[in-house]
C-alpha atoms as a PDB file:
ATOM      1  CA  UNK A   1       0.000   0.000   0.000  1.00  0.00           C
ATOM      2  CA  UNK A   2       1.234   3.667  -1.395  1.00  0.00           C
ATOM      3  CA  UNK A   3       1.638   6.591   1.563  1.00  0.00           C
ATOM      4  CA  UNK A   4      -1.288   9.102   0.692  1.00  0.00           C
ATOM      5  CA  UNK A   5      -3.589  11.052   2.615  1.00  0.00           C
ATOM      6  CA  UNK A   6      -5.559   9.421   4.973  1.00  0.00           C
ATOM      7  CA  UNK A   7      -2.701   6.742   5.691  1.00  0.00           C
ATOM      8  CA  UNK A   8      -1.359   5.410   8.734  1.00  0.00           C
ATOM      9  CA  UNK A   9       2.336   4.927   8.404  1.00  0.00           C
ATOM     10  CA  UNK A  10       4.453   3.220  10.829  1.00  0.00           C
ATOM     11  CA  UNK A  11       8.704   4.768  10.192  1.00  0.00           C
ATOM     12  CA  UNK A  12      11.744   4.413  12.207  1.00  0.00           C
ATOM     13  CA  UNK A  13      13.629   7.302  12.285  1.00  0.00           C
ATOM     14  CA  UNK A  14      17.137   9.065  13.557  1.00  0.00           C
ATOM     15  CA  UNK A  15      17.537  12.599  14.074  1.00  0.00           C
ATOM     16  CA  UNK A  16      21.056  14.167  13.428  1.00  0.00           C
ATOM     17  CA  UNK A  17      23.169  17.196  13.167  1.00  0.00           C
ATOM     18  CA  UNK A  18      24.182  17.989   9.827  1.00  0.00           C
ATOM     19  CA  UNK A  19      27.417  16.742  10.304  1.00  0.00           C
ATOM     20  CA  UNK A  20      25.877  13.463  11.119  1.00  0.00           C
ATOM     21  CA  UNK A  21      26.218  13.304  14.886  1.00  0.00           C
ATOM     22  CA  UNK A  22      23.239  11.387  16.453  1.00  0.00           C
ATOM     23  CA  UNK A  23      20.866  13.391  18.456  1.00  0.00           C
ATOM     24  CA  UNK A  24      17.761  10.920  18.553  1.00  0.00           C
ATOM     25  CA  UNK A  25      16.658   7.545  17.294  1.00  0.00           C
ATOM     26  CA  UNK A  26      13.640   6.001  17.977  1.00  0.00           C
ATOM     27  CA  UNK A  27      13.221   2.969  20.738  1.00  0.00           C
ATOM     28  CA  UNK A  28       9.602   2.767  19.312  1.00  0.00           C
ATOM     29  CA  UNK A  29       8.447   3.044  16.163  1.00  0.00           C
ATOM     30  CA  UNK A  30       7.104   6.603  14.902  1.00  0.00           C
ATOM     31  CA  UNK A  31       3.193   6.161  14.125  1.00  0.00           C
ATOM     32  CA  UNK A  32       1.618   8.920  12.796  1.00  0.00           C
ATOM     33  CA  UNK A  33      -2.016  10.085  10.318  1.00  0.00           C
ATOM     34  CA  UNK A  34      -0.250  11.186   7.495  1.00  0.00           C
ATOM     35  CA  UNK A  35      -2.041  13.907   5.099  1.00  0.00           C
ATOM     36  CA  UNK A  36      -1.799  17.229   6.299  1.00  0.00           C
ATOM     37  CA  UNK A  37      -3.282  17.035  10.059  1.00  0.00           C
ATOM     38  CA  UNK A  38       0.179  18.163  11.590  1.00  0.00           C
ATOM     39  CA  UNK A  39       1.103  14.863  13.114  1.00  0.00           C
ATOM     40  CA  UNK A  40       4.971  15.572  11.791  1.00  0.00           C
ATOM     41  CA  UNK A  41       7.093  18.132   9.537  1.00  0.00           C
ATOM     42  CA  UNK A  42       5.616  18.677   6.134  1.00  0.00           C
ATOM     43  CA  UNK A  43       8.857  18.142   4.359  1.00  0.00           C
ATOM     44  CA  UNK A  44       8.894  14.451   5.818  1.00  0.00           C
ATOM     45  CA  UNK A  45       5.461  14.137   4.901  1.00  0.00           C
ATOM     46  CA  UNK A  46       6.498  15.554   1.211  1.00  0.00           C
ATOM     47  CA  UNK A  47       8.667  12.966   0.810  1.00  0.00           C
ATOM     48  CA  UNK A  48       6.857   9.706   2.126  1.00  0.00           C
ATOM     49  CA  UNK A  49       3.989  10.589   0.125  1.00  0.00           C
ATOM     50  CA  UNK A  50       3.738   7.894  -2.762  1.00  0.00           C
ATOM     51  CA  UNK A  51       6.191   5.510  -0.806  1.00  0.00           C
ATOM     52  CA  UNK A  52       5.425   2.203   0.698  1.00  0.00           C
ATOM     53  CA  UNK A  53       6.761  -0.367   3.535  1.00  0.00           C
ATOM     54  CA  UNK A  54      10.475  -0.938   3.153  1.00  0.00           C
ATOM     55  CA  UNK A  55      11.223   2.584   1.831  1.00  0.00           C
ATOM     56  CA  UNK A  56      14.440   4.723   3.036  1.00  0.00           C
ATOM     57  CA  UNK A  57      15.498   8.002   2.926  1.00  0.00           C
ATOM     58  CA  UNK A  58      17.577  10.313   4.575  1.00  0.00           C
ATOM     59  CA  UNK A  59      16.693  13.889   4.741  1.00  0.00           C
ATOM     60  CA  UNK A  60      19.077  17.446   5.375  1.00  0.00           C
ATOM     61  CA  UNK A  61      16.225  19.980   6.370  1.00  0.00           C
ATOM     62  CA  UNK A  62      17.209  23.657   7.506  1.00  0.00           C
ATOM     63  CA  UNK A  63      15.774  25.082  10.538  1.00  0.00           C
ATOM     64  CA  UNK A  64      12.910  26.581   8.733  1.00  0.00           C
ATOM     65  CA  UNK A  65      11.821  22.822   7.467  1.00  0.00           C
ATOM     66  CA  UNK A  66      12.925  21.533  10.831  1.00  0.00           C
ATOM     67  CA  UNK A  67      11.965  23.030  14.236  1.00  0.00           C
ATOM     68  CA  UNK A  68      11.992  26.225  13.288  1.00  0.00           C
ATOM     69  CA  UNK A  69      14.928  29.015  13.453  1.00  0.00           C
ATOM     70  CA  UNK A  70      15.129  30.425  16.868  1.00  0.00           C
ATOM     71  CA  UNK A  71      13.388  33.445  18.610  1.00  0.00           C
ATOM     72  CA  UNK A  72      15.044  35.491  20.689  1.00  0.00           C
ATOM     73  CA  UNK A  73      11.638  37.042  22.033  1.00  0.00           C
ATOM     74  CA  UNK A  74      11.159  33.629  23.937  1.00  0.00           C
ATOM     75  CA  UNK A  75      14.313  33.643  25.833  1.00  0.00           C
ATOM     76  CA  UNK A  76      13.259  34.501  29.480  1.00  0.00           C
ATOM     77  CA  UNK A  77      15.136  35.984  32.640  1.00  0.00           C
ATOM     78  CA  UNK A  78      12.831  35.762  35.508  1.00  0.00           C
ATOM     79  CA  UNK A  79      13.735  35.933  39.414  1.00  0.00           C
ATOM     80  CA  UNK A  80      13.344  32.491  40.903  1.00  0.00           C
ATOM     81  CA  UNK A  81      11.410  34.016  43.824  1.00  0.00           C
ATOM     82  CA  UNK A  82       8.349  34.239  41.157  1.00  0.00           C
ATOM     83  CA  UNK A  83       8.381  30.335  40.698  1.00  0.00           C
ATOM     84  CA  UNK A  84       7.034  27.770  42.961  1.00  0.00           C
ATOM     85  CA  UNK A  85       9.562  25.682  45.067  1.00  0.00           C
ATOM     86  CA  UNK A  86      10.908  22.689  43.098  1.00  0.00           C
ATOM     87  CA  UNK A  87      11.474  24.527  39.684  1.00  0.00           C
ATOM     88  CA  UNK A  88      14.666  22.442  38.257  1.00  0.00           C
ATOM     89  CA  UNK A  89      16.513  23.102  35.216  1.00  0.00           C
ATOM     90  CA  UNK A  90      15.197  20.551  32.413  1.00  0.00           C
ATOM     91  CA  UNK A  91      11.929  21.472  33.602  1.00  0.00           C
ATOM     92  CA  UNK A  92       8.787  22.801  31.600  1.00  0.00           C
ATOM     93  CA  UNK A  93       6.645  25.370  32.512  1.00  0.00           C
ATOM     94  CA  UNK A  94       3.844  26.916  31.202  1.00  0.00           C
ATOM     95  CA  UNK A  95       3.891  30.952  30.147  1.00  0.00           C
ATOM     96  CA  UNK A  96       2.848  33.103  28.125  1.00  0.00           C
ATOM     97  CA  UNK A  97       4.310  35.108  25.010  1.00  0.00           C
ATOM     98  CA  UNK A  98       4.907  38.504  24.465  1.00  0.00           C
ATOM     99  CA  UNK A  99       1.399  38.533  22.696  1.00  0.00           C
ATOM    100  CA  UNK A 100      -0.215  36.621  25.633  1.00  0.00           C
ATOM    101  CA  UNK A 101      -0.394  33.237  24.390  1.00  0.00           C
ATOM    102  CA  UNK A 102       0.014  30.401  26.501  1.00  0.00           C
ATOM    103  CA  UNK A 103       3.422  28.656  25.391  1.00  0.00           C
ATOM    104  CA  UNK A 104       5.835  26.109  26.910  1.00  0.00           C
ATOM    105  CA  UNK A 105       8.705  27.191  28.142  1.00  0.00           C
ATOM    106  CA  UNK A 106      12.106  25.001  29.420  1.00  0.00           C
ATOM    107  CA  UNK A 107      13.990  25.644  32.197  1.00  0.00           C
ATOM    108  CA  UNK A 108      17.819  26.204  30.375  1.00  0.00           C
ATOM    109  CA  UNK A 109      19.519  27.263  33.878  1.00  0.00           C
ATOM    110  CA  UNK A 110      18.797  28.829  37.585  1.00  0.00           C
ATOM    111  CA  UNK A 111      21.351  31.481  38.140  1.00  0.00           C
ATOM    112  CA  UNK A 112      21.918  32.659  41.771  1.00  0.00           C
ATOM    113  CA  UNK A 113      18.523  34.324  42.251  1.00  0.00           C
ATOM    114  CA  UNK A 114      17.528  34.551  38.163  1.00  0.00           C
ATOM    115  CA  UNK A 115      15.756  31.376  36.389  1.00  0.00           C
ATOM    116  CA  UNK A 116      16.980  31.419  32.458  1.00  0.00           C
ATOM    117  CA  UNK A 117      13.630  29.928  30.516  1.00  0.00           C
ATOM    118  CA  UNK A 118      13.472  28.976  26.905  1.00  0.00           C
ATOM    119  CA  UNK A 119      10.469  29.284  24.438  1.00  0.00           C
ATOM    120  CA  UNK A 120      12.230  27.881  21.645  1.00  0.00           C
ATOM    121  CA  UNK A 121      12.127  23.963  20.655  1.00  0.00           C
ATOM    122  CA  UNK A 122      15.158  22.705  21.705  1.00  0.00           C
ATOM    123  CA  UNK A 123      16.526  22.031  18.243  1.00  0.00           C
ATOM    124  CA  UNK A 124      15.084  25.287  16.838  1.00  0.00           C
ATOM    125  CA  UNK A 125      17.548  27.048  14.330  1.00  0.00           C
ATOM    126  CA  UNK A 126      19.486  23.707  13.686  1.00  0.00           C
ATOM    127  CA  UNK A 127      20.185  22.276  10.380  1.00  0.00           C
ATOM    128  CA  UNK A 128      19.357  18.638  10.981  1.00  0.00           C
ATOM    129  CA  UNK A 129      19.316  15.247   8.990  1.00  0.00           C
ATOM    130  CA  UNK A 130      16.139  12.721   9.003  1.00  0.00           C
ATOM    131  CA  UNK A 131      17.213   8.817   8.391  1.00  0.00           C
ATOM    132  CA  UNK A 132      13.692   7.168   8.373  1.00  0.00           C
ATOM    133  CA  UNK A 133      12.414   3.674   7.706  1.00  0.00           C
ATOM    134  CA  UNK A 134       8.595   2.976   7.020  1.00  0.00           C
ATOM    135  CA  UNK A 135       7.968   0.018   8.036  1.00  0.00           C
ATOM    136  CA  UNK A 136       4.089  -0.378   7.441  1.00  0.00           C
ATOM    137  CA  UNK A 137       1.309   2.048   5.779  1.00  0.00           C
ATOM    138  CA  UNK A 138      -2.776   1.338   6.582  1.00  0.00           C
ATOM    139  CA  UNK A 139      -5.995   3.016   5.941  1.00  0.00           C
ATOM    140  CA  UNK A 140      -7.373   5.083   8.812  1.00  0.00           C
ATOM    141  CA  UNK A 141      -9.917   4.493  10.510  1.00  0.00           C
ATOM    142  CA  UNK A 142     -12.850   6.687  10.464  1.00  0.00           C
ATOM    143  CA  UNK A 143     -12.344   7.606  14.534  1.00  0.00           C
ATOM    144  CA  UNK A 144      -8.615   8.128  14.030  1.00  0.00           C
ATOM    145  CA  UNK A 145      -9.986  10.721  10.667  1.00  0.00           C
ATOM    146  CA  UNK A 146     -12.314  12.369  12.653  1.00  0.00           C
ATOM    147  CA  UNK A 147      -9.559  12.540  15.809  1.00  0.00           C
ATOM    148  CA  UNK A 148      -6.672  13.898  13.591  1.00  0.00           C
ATOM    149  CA  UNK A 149      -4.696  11.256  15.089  1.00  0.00           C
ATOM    150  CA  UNK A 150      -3.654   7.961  15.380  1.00  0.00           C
ATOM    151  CA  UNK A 151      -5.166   5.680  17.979  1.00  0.00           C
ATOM    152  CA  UNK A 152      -3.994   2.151  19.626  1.00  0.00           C
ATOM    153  CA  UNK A 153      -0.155   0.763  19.522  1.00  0.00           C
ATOM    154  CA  UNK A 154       2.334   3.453  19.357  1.00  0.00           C
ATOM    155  CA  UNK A 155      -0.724   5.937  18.931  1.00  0.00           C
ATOM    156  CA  UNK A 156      -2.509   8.457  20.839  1.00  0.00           C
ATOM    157  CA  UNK A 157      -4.926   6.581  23.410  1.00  0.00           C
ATOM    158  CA  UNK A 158      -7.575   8.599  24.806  1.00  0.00           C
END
C-alpha cells in the first residue's frame, strides 16, 4: 500500500546534526495520520507521500523545514522568587508570550537568584538530517480521521 492522505504509516527514524552526529533515534516506532493534520514536519510528509513499507530516505532539512529558526523574544530571565519551590533546570513550565499566548517554556539554567527559561524547541535554528524507515502504511480508521490522530499501539490513546 502507497503513503497518501488518509494513511497510517508506521517509520523508524534518527535525528542528526548535519554533520551526522546522532541526536535521537527512535526505541519505538514513529506512528503517525499522514495527510496534512500536523502529526509531523511537512517536508517528511512531502517525501513519504507515494512511498510504501520498506522505503528509506535520509533527509538534510534547515531550521525553517525543521523546528523552526530560533526566537530570541522567547528567551526569558525571571527571578526564581516568582516560581514555585521545586522549579529544576530541564523542567517545563507553562507561560505566556509577548502577545499573551500560553506557550511552553524550558527551564535552560537557575542562576543565583535569576531562572533562564526557553520558548524555543530545543533544536530550533538547527540544520538537521532525518534517516527514516517505514515500516508499514494502513488506511485510517474513520475515529482516528475524525480525531486527527492515530489511535492504539504506538498511537494516541484517549
Amino acid at each position: 500500500m502507497k503513503i497518501a492522505k488518509d494513511t497510517v504509516v508506521t517509520l523508524r527514524y534518527k535525528v542528526a546534526e548535519a554533520n551526522g552526529k546522532l541526536i535521537e533515534e527512535s526505541k519505538e516506532p514513529m506512528v503517525y495520520l499522514h495527510g496534512g493534520y500536523n502529526n509531523t514536519l511537512p517536508k517528511i510528509e512531502e517525501a513519504l507521500d507515494g512511498q510504501e513499507a520498506g522505503y528509506e530516505t535520509t533527509l538534510a532539512l534547515q531550521p525553517e523545514d525543521a523546528f523552526g529558526l530560533r526566537d530570541e523574544s522567547l528567551v526569558r530571565v525571571i527571578p526564581k522568587s516568582e516560581f514555585p519551590p521545586g522549579v529544576k533546570v530541564g523542567g517545563q513550565l507553562e507561560g505566556r508570550t509577548d502577545d499573551g499566548q500560553p506557550h511552553v517554556f524550558h527551564v535552560m539554567k537557575i542562576k543565583g537568584p535569576d531562572v533562564h527559561l526557553d520558548g524555543n524547541h530545543p533544536l530550533a535554528g538547527r540544520p538537521l538530517k532525518f534517516t527514516l524507515k517505514v515500516t508499514g502504511v494502513r488506511i485510517a480508521s474513520g475515529e482516528e480521521l475524525q480525531h486527527g490522530h492515530v489511535h492504539g499501539e504506538h498511537g494516541h490513546h484517549h
